[in-house]
N, C-alpha and C. Protein backbone atom coordinates (compact mmCIF):
# COMPACT_ATOMS: atom_id res chain seq x y z
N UNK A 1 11.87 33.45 -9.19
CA UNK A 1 10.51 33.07 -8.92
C UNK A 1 9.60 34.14 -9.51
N UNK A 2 8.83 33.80 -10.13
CA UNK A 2 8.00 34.69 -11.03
C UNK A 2 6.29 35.27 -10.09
N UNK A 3 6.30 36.17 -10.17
CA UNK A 3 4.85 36.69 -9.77
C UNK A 3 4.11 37.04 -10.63
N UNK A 4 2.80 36.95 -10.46
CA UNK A 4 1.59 36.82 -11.63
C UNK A 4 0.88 37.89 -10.48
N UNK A 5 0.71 39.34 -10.94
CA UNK A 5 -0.19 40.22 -10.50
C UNK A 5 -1.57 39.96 -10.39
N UNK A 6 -2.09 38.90 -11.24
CA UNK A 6 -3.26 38.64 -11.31
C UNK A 6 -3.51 37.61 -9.92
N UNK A 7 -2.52 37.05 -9.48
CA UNK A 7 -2.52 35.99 -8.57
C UNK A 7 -2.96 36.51 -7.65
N UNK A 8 -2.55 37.76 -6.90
CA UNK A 8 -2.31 38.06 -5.90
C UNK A 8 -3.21 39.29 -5.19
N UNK A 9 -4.25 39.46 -6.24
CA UNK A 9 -5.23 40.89 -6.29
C UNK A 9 -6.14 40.35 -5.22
N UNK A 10 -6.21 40.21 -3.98
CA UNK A 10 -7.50 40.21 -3.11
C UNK A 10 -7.09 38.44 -2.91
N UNK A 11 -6.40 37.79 -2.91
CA UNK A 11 -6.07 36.61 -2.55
C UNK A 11 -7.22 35.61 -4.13
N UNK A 12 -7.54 36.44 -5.26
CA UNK A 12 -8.35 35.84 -5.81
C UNK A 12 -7.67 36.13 -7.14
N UNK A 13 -8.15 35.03 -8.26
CA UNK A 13 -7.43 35.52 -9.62
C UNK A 13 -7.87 36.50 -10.58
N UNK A 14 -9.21 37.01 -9.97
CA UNK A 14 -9.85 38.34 -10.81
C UNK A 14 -10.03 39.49 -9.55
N UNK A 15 -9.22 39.42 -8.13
CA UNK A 15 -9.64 40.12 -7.61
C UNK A 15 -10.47 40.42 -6.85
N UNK A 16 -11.54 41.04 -6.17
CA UNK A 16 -13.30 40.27 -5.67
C UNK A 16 -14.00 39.95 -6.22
N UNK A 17 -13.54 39.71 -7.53
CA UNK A 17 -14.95 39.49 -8.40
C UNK A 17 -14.88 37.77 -8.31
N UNK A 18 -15.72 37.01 -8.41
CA UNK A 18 -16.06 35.50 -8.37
C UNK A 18 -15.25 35.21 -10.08
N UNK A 19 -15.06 33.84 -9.83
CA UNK A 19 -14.42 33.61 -11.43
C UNK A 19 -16.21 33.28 -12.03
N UNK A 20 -15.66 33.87 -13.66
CA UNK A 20 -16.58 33.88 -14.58
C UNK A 20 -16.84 32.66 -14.96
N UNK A 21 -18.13 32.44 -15.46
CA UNK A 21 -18.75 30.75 -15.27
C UNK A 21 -18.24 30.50 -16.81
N UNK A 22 -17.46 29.39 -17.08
CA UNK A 22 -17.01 28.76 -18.44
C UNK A 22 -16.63 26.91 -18.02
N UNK A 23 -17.05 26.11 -19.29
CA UNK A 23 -17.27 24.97 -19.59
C UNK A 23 -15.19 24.45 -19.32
N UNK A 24 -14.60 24.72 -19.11
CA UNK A 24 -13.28 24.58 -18.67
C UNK A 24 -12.32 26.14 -18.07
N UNK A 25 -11.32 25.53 -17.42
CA UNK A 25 -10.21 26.29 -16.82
C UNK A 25 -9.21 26.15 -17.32
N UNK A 26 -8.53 26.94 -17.30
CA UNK A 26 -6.44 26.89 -17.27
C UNK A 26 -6.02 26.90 -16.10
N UNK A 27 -5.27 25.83 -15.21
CA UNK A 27 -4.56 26.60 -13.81
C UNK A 27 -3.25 26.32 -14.59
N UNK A 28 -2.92 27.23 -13.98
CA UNK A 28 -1.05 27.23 -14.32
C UNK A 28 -0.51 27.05 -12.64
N UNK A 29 0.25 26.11 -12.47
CA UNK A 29 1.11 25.90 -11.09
C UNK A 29 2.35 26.03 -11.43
N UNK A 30 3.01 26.63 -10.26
CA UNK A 30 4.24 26.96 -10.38
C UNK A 30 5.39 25.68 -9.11
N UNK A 31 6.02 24.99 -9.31
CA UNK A 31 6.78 23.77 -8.63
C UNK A 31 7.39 24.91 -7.63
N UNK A 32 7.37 25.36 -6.62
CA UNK A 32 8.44 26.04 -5.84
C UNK A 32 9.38 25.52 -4.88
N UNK A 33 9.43 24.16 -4.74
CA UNK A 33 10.22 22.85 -4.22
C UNK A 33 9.97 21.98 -4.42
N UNK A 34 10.64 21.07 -4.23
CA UNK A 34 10.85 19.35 -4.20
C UNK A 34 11.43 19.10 -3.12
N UNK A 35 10.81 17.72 -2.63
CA UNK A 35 12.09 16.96 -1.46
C UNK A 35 11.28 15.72 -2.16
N UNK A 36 12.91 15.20 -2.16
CA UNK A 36 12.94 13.65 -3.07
C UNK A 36 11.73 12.39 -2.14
N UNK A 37 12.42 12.74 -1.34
CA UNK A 37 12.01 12.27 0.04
C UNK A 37 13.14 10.83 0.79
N UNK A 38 12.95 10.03 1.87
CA UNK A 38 14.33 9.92 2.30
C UNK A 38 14.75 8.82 0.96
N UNK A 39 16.24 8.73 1.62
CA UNK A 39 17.41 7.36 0.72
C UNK A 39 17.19 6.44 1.51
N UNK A 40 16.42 5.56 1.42
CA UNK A 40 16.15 4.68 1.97
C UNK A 40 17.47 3.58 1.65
N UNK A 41 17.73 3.67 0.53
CA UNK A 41 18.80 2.35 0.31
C UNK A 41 20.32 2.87 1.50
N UNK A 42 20.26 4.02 1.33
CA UNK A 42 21.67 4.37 2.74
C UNK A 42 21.18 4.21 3.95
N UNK A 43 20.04 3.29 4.57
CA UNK A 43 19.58 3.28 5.66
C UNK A 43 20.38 2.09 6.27
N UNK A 44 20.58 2.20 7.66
CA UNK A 44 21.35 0.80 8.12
C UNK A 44 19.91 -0.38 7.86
N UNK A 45 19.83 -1.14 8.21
CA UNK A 45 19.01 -2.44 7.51
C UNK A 45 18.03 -2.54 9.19
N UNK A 46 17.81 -1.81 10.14
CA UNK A 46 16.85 -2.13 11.05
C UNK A 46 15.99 -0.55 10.68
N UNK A 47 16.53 0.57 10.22
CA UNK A 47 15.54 1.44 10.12
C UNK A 47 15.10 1.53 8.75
N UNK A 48 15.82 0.38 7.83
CA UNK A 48 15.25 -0.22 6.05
C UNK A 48 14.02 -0.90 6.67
N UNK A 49 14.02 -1.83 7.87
CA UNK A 49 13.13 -2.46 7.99
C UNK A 49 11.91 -1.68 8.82
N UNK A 50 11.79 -0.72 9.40
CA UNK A 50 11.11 0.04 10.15
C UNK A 50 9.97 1.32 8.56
N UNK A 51 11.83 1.62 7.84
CA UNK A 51 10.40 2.63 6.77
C UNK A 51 9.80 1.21 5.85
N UNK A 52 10.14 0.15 5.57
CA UNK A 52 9.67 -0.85 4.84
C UNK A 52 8.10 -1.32 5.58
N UNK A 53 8.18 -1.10 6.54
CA UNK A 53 6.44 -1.87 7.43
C UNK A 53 6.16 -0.66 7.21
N UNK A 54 6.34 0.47 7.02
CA UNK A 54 5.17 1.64 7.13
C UNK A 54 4.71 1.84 5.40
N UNK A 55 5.83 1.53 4.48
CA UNK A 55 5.47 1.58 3.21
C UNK A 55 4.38 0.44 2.77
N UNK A 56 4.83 -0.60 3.38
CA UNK A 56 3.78 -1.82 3.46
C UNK A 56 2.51 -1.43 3.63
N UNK A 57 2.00 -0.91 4.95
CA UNK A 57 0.95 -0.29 5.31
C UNK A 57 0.04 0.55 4.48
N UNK A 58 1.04 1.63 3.64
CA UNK A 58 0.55 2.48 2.96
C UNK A 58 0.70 1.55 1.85
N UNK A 59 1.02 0.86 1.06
CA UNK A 59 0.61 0.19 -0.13
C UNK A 59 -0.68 -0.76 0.53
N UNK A 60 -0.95 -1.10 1.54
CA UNK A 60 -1.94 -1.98 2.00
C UNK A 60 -3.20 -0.99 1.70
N UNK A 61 -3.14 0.06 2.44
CA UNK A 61 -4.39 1.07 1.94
C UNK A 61 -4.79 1.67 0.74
N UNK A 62 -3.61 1.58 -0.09
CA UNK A 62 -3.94 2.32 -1.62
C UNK A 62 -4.33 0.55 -2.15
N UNK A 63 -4.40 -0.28 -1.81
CA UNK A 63 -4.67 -1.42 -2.34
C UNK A 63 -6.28 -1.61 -2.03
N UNK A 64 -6.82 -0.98 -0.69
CA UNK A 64 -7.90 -1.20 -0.38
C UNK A 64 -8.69 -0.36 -0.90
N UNK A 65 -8.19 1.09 -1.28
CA UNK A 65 -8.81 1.99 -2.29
C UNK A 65 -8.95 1.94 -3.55
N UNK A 66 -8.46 0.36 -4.31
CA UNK A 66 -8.54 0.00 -5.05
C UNK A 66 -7.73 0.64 -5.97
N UNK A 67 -6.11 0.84 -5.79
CA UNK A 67 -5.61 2.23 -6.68
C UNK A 67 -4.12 0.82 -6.79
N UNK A 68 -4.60 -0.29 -7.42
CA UNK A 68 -3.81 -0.94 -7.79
C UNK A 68 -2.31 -0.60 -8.42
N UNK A 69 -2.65 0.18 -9.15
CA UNK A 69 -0.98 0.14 -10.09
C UNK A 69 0.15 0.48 -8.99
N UNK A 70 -0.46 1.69 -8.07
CA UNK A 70 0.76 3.10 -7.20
C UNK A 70 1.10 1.93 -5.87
N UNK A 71 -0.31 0.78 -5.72
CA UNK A 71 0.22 -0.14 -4.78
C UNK A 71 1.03 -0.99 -4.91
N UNK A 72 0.53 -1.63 -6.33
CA UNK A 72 1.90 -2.26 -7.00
C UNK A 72 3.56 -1.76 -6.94
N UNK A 73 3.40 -0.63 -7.03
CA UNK A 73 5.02 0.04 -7.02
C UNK A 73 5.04 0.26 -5.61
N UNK A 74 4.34 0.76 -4.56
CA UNK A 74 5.08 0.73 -3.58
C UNK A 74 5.44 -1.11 -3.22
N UNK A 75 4.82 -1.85 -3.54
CA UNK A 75 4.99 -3.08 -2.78
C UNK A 75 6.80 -3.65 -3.39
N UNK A 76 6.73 -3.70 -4.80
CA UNK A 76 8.10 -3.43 -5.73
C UNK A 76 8.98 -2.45 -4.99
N UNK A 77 8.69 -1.39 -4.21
CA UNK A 77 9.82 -0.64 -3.94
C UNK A 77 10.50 -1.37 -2.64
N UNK A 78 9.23 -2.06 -2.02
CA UNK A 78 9.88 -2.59 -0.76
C UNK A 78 10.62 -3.36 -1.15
N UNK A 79 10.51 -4.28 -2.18
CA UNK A 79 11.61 -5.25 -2.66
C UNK A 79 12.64 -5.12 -3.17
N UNK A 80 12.70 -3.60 -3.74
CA UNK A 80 13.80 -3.61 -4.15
C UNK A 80 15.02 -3.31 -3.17
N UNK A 81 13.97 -2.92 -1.87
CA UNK A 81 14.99 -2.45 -0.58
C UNK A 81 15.85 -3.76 -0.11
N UNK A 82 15.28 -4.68 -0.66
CA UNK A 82 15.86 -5.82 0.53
C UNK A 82 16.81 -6.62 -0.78
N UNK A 83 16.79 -6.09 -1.80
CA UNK A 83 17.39 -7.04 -3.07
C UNK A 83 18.93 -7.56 -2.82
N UNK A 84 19.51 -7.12 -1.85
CA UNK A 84 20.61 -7.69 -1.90
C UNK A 84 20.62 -9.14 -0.81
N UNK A 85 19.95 -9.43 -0.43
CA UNK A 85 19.69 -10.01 0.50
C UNK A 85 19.72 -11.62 0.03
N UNK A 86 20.22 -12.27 -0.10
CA UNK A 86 20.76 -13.60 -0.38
C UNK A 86 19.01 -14.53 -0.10
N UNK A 87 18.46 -15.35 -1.23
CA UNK A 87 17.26 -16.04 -1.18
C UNK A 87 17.99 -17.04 -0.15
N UNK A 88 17.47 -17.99 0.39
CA UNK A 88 17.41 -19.64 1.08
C UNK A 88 18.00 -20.50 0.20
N UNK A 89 19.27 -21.12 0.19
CA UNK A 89 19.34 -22.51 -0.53
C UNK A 89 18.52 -23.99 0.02
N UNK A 90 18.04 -24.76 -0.86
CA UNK A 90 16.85 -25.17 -0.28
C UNK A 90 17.43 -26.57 -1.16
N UNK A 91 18.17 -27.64 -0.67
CA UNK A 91 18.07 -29.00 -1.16
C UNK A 91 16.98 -29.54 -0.91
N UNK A 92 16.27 -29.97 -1.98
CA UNK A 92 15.10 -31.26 -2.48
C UNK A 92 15.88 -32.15 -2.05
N UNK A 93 15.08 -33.28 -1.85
CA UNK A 93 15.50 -35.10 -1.11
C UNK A 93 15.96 -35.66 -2.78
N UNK A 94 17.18 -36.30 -3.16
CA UNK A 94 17.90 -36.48 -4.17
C UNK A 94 18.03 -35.35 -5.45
N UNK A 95 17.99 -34.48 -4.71
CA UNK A 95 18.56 -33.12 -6.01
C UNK A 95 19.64 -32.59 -5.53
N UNK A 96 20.42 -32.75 -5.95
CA UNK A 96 22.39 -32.08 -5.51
C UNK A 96 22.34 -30.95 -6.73
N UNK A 97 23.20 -30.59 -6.60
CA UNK A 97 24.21 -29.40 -7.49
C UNK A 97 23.51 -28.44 -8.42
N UNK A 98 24.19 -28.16 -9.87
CA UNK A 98 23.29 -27.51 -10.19
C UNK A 98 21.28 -26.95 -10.35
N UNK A 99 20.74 -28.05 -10.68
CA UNK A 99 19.69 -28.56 -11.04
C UNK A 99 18.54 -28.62 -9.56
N UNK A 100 18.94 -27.96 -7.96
CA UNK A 100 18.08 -28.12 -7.31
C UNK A 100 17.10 -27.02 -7.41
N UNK A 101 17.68 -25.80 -8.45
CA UNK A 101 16.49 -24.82 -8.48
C UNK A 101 15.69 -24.91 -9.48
N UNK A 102 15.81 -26.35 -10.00
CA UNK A 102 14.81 -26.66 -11.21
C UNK A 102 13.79 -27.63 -10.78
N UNK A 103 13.67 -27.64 -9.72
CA UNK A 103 12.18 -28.80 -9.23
C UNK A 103 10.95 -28.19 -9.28
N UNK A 104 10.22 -28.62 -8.83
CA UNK A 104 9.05 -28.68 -8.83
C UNK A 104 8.90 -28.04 -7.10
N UNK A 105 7.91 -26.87 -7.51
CA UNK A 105 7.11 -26.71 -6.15
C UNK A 105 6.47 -27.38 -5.02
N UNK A 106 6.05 -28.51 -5.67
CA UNK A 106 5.69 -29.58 -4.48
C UNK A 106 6.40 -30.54 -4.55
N UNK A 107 7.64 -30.53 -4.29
CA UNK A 107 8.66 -30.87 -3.87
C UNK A 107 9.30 -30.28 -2.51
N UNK A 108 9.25 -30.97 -1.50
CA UNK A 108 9.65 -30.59 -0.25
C UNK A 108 10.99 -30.74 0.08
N UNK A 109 11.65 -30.17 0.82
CA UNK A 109 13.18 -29.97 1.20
C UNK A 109 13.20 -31.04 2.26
N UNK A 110 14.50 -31.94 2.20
CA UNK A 110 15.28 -32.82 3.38
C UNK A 110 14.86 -32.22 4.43
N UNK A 111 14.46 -33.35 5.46
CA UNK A 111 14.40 -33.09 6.83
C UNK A 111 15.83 -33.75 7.21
């Protein structure tokens, strides 16, 4: 881990003196950890569904802050949590075998 003497002079980067007034900066940051954050896919499937409503939530608010794209991916991440999860087979009234996932949307399923 590297120390920058300049960093550390008076908790300031010149020391007490105020930084000098200029039309841009350099910060240099240094990463001193990461946490991935959890594995959600090794979760048993009731606490998948517990961090999944809170990710919901938080893509609900970055959606209301209008920060579309990062909401987009969380909403995608929730899906990808549940991807193994078998869709509904859904017979249409005279559609058998291959060909029932080729109808039409307003097409209603056998009562």
């Amino acid at each position: 881990m590297g120390r920058d003497v300049s960093f550390l002079a008076g908790g300031l980067p010149f020391g007490d003196q105020p930084l000098p007034r200029a039309k841009s900066y350099t910060i240099r940051v240094t990463l001193l950890d990461f946490n991935p954050g959890p594995d959600a896919a090794s979760f048993d499937e009731e606490d998948r569904l517990t961090f999944a409503l809170r990710r919901k939530a938080e893509a609900n608010r970055l959606f209301k802050e209008a920060r579309f794209r990062l909401s987009r991916r969380r909403y995608r991440d929730i899906t990808e949590l549940f991807h193994h999860l078998d869709r509904p087979k859904v017979k249409a009234c005279g559609v058998t075998g291959a060909g029932w996932n080729k109808i039409s949307p307003e097409v209603l399923p056998c009562k």
